[in-house]
PDB file of N, CA and C in Angstrom:
ATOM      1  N   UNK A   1      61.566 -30.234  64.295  1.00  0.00           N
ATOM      2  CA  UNK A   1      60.880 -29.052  63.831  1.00  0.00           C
ATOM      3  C   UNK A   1      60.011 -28.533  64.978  1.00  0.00           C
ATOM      4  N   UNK A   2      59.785 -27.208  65.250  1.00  0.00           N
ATOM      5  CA  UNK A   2      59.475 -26.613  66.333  1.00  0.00           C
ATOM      6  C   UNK A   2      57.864 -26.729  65.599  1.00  0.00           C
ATOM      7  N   UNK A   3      57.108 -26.788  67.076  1.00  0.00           N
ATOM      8  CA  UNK A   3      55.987 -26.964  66.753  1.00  0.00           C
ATOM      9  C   UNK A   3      54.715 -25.973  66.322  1.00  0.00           C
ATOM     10  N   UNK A   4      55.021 -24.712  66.390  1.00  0.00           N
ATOM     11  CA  UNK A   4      54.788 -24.084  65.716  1.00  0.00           C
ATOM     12  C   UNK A   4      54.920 -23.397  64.260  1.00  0.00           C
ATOM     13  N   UNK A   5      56.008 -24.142  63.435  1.00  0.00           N
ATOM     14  CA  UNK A   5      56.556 -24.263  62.146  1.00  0.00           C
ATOM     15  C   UNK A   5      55.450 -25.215  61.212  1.00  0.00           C
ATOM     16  N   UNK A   6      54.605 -25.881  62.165  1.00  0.00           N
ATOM     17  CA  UNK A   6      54.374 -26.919  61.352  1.00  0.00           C
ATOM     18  C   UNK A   6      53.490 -26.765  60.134  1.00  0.00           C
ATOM     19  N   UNK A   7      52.047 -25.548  61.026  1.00  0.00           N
ATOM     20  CA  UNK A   7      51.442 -25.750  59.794  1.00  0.00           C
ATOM     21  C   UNK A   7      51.932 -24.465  58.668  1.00  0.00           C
ATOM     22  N   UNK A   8      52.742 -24.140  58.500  1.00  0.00           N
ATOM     23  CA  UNK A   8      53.359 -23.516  57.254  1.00  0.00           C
ATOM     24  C   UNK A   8      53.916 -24.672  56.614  1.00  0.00           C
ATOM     25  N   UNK A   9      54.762 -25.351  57.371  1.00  0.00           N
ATOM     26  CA  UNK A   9      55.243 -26.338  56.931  1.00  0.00           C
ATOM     27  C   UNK A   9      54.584 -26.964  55.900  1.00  0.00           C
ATOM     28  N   UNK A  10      53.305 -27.493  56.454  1.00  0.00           N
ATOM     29  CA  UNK A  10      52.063 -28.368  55.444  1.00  0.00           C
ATOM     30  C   UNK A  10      51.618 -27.434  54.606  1.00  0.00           C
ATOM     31  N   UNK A  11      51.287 -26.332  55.279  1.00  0.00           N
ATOM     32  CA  UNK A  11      51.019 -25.551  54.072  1.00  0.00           C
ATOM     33  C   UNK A  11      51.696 -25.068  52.382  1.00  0.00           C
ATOM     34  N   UNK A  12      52.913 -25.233  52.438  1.00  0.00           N
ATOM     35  CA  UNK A  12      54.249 -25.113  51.573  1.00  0.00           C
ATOM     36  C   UNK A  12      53.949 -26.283  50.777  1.00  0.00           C
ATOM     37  N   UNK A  13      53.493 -27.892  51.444  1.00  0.00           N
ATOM     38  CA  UNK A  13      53.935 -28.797  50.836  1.00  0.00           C
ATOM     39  C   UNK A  13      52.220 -28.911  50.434  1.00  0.00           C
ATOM     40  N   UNK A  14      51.828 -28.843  50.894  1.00  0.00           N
ATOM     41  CA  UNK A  14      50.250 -28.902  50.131  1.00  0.00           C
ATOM     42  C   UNK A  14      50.351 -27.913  48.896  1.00  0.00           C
ATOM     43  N   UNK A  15      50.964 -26.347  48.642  1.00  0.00           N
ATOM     44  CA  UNK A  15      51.149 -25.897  48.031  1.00  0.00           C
ATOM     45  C   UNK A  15      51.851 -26.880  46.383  1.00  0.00           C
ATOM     46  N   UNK A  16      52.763 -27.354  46.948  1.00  0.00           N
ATOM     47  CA  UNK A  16      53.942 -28.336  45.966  1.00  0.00           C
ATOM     48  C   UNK A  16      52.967 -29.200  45.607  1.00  0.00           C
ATOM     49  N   UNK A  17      51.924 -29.892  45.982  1.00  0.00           N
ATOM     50  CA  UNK A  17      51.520 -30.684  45.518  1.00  0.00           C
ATOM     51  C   UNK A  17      50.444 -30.489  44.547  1.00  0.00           C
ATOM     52  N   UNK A  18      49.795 -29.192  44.828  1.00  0.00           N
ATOM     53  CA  UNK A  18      48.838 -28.320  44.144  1.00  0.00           C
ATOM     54  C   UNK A  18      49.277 -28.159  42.803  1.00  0.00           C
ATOM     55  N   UNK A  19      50.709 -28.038  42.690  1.00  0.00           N
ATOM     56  CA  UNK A  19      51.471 -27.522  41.064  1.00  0.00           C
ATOM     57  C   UNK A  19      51.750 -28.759  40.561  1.00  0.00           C
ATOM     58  N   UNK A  20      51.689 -29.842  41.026  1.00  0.00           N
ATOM     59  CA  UNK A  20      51.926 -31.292  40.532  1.00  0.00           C
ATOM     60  C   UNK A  20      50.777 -31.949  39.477  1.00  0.00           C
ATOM     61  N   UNK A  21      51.532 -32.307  38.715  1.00  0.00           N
ATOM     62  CA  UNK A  21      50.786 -33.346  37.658  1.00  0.00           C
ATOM     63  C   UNK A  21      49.464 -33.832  38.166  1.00  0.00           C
ATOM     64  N   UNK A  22      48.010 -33.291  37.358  1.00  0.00           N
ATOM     65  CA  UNK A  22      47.022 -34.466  37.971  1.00  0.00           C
ATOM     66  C   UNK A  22      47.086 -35.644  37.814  1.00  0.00           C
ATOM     67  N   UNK A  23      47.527 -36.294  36.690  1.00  0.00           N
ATOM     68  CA  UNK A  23      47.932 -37.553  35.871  1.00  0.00           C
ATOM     69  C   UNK A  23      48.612 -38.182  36.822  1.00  0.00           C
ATOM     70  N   UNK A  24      49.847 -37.672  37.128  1.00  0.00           N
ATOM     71  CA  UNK A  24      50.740 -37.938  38.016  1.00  0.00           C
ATOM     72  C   UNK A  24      50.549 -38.222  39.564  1.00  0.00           C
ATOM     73  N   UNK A  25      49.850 -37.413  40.155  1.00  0.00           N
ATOM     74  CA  UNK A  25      49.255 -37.765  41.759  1.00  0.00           C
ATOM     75  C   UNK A  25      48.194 -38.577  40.982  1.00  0.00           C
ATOM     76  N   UNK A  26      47.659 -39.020  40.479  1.00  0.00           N
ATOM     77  CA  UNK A  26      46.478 -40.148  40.832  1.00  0.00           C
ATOM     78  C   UNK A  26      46.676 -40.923  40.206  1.00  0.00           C
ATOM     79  N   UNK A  27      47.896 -41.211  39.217  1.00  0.00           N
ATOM     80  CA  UNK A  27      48.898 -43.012  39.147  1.00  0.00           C
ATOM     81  C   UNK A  27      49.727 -43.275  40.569  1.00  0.00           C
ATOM     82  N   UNK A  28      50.729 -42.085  40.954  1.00  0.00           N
ATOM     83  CA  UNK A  28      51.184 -42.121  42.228  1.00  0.00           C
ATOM     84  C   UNK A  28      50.148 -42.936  43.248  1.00  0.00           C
ATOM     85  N   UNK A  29      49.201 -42.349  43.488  1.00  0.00           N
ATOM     86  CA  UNK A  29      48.261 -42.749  44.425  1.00  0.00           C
ATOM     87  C   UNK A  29      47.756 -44.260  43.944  1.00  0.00           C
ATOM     88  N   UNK A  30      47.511 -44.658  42.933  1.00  0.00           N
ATOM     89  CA  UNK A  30      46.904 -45.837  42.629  1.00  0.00           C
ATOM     90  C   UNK A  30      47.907 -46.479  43.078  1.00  0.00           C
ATOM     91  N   UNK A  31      49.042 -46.549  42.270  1.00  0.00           N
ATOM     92  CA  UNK A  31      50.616 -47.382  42.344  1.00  0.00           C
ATOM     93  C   UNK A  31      50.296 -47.787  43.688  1.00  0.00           C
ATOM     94  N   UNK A  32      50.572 -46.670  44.674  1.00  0.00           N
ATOM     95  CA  UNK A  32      50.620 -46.988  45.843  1.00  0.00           C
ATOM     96  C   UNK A  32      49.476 -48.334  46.747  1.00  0.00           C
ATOM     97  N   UNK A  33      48.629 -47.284  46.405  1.00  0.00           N
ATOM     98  CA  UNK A  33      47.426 -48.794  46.787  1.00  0.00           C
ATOM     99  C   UNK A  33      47.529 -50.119  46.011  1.00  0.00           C
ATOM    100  N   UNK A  34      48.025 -50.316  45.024  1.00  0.00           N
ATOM    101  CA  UNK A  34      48.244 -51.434  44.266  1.00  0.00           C
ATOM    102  C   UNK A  34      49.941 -52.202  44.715  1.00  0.00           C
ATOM    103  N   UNK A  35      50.244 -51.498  45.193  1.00  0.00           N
ATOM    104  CA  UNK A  35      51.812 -52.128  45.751  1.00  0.00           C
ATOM    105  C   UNK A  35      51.952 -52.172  47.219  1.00  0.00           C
ATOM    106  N   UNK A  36      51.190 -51.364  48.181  1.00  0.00           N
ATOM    107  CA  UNK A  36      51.054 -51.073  49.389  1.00  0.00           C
ATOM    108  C   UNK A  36      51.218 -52.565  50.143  1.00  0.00           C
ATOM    109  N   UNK A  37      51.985 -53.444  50.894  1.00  0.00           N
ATOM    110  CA  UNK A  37      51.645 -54.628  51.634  1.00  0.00           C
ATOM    111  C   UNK A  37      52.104 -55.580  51.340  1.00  0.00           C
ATOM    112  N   UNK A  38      52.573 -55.612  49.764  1.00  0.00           N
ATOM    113  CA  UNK A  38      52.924 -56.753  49.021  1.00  0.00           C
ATOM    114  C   UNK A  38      54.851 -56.347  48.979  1.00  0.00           C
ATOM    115  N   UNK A  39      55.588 -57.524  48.714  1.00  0.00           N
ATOM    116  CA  UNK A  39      56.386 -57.520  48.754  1.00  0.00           C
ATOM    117  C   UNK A  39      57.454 -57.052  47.466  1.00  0.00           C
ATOM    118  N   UNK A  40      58.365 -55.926  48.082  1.00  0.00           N
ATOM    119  CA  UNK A  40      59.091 -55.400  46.803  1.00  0.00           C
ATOM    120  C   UNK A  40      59.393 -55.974  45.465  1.00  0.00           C
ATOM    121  N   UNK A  41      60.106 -57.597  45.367  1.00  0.00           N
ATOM    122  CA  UNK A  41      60.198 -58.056  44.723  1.00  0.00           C
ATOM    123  C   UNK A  41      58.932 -58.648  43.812  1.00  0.00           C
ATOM    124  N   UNK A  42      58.141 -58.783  44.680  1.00  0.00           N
ATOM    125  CA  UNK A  42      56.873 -58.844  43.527  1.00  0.00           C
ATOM    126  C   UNK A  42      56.205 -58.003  42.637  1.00  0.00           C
ATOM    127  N   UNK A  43      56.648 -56.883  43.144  1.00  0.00           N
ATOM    128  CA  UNK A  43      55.674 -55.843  42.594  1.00  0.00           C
ATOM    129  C   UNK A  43      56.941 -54.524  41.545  1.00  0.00           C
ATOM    130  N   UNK A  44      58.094 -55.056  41.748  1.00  0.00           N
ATOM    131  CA  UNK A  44      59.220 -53.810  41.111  1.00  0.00           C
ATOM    132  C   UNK A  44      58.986 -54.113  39.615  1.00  0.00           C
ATOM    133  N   UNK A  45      58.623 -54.803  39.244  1.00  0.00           N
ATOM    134  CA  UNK A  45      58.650 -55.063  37.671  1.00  0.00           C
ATOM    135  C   UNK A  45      57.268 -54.205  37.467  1.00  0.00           C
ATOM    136  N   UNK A  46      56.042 -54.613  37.968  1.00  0.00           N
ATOM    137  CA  UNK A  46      55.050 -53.965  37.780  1.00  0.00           C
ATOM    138  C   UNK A  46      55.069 -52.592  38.129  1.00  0.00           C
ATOM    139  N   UNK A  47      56.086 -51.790  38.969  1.00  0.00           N
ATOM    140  CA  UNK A  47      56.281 -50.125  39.312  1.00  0.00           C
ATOM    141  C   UNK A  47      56.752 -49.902  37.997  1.00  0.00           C
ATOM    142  N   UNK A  48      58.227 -50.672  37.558  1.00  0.00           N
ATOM    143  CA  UNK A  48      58.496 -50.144  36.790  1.00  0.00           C
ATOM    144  C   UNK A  48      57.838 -49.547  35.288  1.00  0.00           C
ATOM    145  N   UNK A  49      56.859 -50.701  35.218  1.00  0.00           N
ATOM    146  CA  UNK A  49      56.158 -50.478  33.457  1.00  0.00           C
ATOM    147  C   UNK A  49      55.155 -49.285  33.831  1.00  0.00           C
ATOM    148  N   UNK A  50      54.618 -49.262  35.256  1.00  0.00           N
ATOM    149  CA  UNK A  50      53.443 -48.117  35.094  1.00  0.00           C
ATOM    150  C   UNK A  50      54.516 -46.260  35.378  1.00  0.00           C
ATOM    151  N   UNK A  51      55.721 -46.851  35.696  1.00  0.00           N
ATOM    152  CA  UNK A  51      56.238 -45.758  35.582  1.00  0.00           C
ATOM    153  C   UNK A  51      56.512 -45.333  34.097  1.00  0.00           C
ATOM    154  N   UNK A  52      56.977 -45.783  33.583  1.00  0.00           N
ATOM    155  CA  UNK A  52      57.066 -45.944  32.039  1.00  0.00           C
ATOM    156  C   UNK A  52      56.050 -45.299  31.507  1.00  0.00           C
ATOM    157  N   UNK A  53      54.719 -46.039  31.829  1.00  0.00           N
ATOM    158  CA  UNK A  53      53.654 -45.805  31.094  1.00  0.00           C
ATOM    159  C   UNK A  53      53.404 -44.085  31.034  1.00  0.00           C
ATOM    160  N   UNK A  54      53.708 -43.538  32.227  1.00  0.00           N
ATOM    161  CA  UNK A  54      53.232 -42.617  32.936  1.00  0.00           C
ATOM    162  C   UNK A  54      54.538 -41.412  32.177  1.00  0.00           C
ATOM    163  N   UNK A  55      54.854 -41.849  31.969  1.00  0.00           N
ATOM    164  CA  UNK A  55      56.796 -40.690  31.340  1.00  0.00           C
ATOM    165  C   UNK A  55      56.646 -40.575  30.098  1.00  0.00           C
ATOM    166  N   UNK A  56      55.742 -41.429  29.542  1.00  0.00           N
ATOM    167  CA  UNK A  56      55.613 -41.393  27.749  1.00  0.00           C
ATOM    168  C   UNK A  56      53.917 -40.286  27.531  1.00  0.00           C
ATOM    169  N   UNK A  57      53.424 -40.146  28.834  1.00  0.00           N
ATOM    170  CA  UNK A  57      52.144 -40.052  28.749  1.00  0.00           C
ATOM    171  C   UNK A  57      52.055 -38.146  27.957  1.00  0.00           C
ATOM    172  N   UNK A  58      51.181 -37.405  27.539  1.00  0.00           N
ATOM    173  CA  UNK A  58      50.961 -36.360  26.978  1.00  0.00           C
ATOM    174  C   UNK A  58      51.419 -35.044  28.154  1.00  0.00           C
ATOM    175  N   UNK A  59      50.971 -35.615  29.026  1.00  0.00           N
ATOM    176  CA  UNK A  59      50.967 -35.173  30.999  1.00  0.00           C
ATOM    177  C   UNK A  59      52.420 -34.660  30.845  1.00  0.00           C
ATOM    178  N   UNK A  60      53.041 -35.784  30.956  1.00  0.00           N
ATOM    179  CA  UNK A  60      54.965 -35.741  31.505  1.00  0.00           C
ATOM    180  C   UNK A  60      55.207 -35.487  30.450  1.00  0.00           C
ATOM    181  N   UNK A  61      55.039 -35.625  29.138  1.00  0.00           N
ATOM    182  CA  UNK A  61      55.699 -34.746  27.907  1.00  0.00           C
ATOM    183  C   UNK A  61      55.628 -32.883  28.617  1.00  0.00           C
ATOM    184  N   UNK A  62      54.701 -32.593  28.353  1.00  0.00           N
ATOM    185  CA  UNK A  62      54.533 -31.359  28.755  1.00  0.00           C
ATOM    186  C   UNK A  62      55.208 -30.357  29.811  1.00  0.00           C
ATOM    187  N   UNK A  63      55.079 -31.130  30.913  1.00  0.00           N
ATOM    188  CA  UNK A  63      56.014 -31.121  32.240  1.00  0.00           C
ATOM    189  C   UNK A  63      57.568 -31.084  31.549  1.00  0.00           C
ATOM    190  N   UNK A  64      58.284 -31.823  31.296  1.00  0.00           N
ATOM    191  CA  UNK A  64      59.008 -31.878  30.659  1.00  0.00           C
ATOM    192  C   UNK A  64      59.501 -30.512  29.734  1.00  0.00           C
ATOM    193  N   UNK A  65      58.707 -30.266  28.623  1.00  0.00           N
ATOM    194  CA  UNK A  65      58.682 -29.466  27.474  1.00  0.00           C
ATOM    195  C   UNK A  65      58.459 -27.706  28.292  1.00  0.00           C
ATOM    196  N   UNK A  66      58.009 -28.112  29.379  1.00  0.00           N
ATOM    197  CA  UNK A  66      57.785 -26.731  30.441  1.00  0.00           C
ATOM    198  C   UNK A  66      58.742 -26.210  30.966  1.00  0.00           C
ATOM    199  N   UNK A  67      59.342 -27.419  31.760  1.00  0.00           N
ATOM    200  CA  UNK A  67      60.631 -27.256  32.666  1.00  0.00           C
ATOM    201  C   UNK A  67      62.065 -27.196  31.636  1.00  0.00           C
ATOM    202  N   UNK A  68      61.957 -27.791  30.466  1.00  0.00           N
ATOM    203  CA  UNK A  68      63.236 -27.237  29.171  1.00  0.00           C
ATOM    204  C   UNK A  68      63.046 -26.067  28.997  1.00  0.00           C
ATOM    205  N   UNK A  69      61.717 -24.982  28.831  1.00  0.00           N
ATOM    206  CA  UNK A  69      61.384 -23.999  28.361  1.00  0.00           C
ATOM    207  C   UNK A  69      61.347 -22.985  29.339  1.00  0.00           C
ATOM    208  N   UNK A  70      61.503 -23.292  30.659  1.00  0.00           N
ATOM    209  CA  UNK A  70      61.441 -22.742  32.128  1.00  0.00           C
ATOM    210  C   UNK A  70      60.069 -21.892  32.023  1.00  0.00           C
ATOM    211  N   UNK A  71      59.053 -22.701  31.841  1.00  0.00           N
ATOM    212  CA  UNK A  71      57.541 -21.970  31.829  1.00  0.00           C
ATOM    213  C   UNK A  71      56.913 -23.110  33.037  1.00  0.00           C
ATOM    214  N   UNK A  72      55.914 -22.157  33.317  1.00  0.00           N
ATOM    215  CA  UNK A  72      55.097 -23.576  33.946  1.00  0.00           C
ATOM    216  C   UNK A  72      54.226 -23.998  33.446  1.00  0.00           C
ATOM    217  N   UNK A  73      53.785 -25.651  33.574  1.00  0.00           N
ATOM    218  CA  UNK A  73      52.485 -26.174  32.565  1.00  0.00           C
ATOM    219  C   UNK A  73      51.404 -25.747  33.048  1.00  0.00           C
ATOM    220  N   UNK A  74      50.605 -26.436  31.509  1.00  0.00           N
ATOM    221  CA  UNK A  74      49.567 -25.893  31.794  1.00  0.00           C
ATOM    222  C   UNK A  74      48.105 -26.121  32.623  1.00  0.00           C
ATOM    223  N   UNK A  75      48.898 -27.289  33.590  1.00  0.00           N
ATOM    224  CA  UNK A  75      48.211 -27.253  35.062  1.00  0.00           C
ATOM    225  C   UNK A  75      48.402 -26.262  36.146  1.00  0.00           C
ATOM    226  N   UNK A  76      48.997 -25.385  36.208  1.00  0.00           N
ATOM    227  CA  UNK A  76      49.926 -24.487  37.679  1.00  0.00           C
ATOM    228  C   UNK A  76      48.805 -23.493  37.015  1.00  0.00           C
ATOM    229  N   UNK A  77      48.202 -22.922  37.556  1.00  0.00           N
ATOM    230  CA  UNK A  77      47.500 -21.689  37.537  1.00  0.00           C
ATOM    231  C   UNK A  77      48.561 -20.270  37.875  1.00  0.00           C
TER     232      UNK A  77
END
């Protein structure tokens, strides 16, 4: 990527992340620090249930019920 592309670049994806689940970036983010170092096999059972947890949640219903309905939730300003 040419180096002048870049900060649009970030800018686009900072954008994407702006329309993202709050629920969602700050399990993402925990997950991460809680799995960060440790070894895959120790920790895939434990991704999996907080992913779970996180797909049943009121958050990802919505998301969900948004993107069937092609609206955006009612986090995206």
């Amino acid at each position: 990527m040419p180096e002048e592309d870049l900060d649009q670049v970030v800018e686009a994806r900072i954008g994407e992340l702006l329309q993202s689940a709050p629920r969602a970036i700050a399990e993402a983010k925990a997950l991460i620090r809680e799995v960060a170092f440790r070894r895959v096999e120790d920790v895939q059972r434990y991704t999996v249930e907080r992913i779970a947890d996180v797909r049943i949640s009121a958050e990802a219903q919505e998301g969900m019920q948004a993107f069937l309905e092609k609206r955006k939730p009612y986090w995206v300003v």
